[in-house]
Protein backbone atom coordinates (compact mmCIF):
# COMPACT_ATOMS: atom_id res chain seq x y z
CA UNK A 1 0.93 -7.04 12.38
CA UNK A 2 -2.09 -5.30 10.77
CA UNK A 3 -3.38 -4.86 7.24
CA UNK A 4 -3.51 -1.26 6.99
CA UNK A 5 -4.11 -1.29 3.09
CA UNK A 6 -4.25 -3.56 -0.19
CA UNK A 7 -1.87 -1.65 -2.78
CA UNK A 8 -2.91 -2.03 -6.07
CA UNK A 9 -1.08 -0.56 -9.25
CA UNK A 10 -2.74 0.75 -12.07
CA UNK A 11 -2.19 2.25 -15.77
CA UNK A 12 -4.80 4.98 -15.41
CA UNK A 13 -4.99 6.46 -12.02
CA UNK A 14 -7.60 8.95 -12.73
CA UNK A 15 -10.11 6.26 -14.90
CA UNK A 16 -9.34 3.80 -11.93
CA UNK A 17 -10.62 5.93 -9.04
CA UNK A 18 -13.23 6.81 -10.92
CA UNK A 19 -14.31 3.55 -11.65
CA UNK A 20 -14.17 2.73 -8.23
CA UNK A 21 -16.19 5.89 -7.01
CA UNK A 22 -18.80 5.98 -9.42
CA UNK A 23 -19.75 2.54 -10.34
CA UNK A 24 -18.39 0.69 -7.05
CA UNK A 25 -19.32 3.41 -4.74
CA UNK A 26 -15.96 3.40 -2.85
CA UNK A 27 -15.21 6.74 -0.87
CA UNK A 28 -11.69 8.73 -1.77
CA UNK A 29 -9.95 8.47 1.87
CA UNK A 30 -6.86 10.55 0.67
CA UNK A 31 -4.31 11.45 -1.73
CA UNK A 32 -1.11 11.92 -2.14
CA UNK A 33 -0.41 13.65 -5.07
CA UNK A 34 -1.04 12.79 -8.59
CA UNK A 35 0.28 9.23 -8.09
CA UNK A 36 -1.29 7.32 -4.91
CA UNK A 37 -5.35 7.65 -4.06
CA UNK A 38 -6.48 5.51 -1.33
CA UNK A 39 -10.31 4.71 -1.15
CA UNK A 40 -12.41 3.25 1.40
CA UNK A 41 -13.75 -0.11 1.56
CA UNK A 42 -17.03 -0.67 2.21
CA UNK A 43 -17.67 -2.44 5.97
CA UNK A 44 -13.68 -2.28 6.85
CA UNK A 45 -10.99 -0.77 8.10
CA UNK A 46 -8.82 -1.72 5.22
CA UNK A 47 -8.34 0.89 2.33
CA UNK A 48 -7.40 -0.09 -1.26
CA UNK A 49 -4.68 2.23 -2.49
CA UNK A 50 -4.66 3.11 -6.13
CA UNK A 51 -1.01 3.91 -6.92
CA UNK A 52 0.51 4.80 -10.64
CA UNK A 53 2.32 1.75 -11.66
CA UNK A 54 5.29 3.46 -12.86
CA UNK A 55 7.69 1.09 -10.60
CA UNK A 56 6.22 -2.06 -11.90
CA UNK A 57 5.76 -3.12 -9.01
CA UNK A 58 2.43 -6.13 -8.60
CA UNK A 59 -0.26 -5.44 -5.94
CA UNK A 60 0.16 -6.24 -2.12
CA UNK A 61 -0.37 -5.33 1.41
CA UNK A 62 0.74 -2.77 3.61
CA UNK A 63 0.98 -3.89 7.19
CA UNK A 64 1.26 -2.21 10.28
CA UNK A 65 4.12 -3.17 13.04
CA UNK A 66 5.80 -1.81 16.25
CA UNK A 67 9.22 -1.87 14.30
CA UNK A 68 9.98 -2.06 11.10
CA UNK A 69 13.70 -3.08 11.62
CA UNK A 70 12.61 -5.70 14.23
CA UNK A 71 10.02 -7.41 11.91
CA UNK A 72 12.90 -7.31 9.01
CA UNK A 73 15.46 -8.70 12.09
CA UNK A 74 12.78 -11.29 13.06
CA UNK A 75 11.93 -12.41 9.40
CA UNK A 76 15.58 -12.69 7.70
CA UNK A 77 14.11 -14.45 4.32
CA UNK A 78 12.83 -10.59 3.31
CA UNK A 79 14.47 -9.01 0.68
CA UNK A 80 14.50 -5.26 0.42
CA UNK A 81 12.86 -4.25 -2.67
CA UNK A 82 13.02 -0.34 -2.56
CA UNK A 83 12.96 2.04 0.37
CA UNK A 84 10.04 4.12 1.43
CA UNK A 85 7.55 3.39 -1.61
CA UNK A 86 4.89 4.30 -0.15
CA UNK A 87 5.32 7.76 2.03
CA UNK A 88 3.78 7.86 4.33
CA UNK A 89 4.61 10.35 7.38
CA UNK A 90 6.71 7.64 8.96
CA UNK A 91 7.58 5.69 5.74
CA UNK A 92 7.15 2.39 4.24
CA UNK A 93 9.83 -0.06 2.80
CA UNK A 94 8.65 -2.57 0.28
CA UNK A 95 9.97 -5.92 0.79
CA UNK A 96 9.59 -8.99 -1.29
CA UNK A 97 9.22 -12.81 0.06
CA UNK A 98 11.12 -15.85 -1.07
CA UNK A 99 7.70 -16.91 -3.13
CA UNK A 100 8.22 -13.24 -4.86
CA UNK A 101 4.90 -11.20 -3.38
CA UNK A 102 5.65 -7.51 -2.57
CA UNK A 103 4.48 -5.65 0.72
CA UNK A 104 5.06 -3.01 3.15
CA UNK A 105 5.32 -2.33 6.44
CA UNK A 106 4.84 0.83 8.13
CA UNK A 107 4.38 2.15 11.67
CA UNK A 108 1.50 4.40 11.29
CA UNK A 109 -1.39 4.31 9.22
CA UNK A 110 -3.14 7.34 7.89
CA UNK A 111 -6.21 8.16 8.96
């Protein structure tokens, strides 16, 4: 398992990445749309996606594995919290531990 990206929901997408551009100096990686900008972070592989926090969902990781259904086999205290939340080319299900703190897997990361 790999962090791929920290997921962060916000109120005001467009504010937000600018916020991190101008005064944080963070570098726009992609988007997708007019709901999810990922940026870079400074000295890492990890990217902080901005996403528009119209699920409600809180902030959390998305990790990279060989299998999504094996991890979710492997780990059986997951709970499905909504299918592919984050779409990427492959998909990422959002799951939610016992202890309540969202992720997501996936089994690609975008470049």
């Amino acid at each position: 398992m790999k962090l791929a990206f920290l997921c962060h929901p916000v109120k005001y997408l467009k504010g937000s990445v600018r916020y991190y551009r101008e005064v944080l100096g963070f570098e726009e990686a992609w988007q997708e749309g007019d709901h999810t900008v990922a940026l870079k972070l400074p000295g890492s592989d990890v990217q902080l996606m901005l996403e528009d926090d119209g699920d409600g969902f809180p902030p959390g990781g998305v990790f990279i594995v060989d299998s999504v259904d094996r991890y979710y086999e492997e780990n059986s205290t997951l709970e499905f919290v909504k299918d592919l939340v984050i779409s990427h080319q492959e998909g990422s299900p959002s799951f939610k531990t016992n202890q309540g703190t969202r992720f997501a897997l996936s089994i690609k990361a975008r470049n």
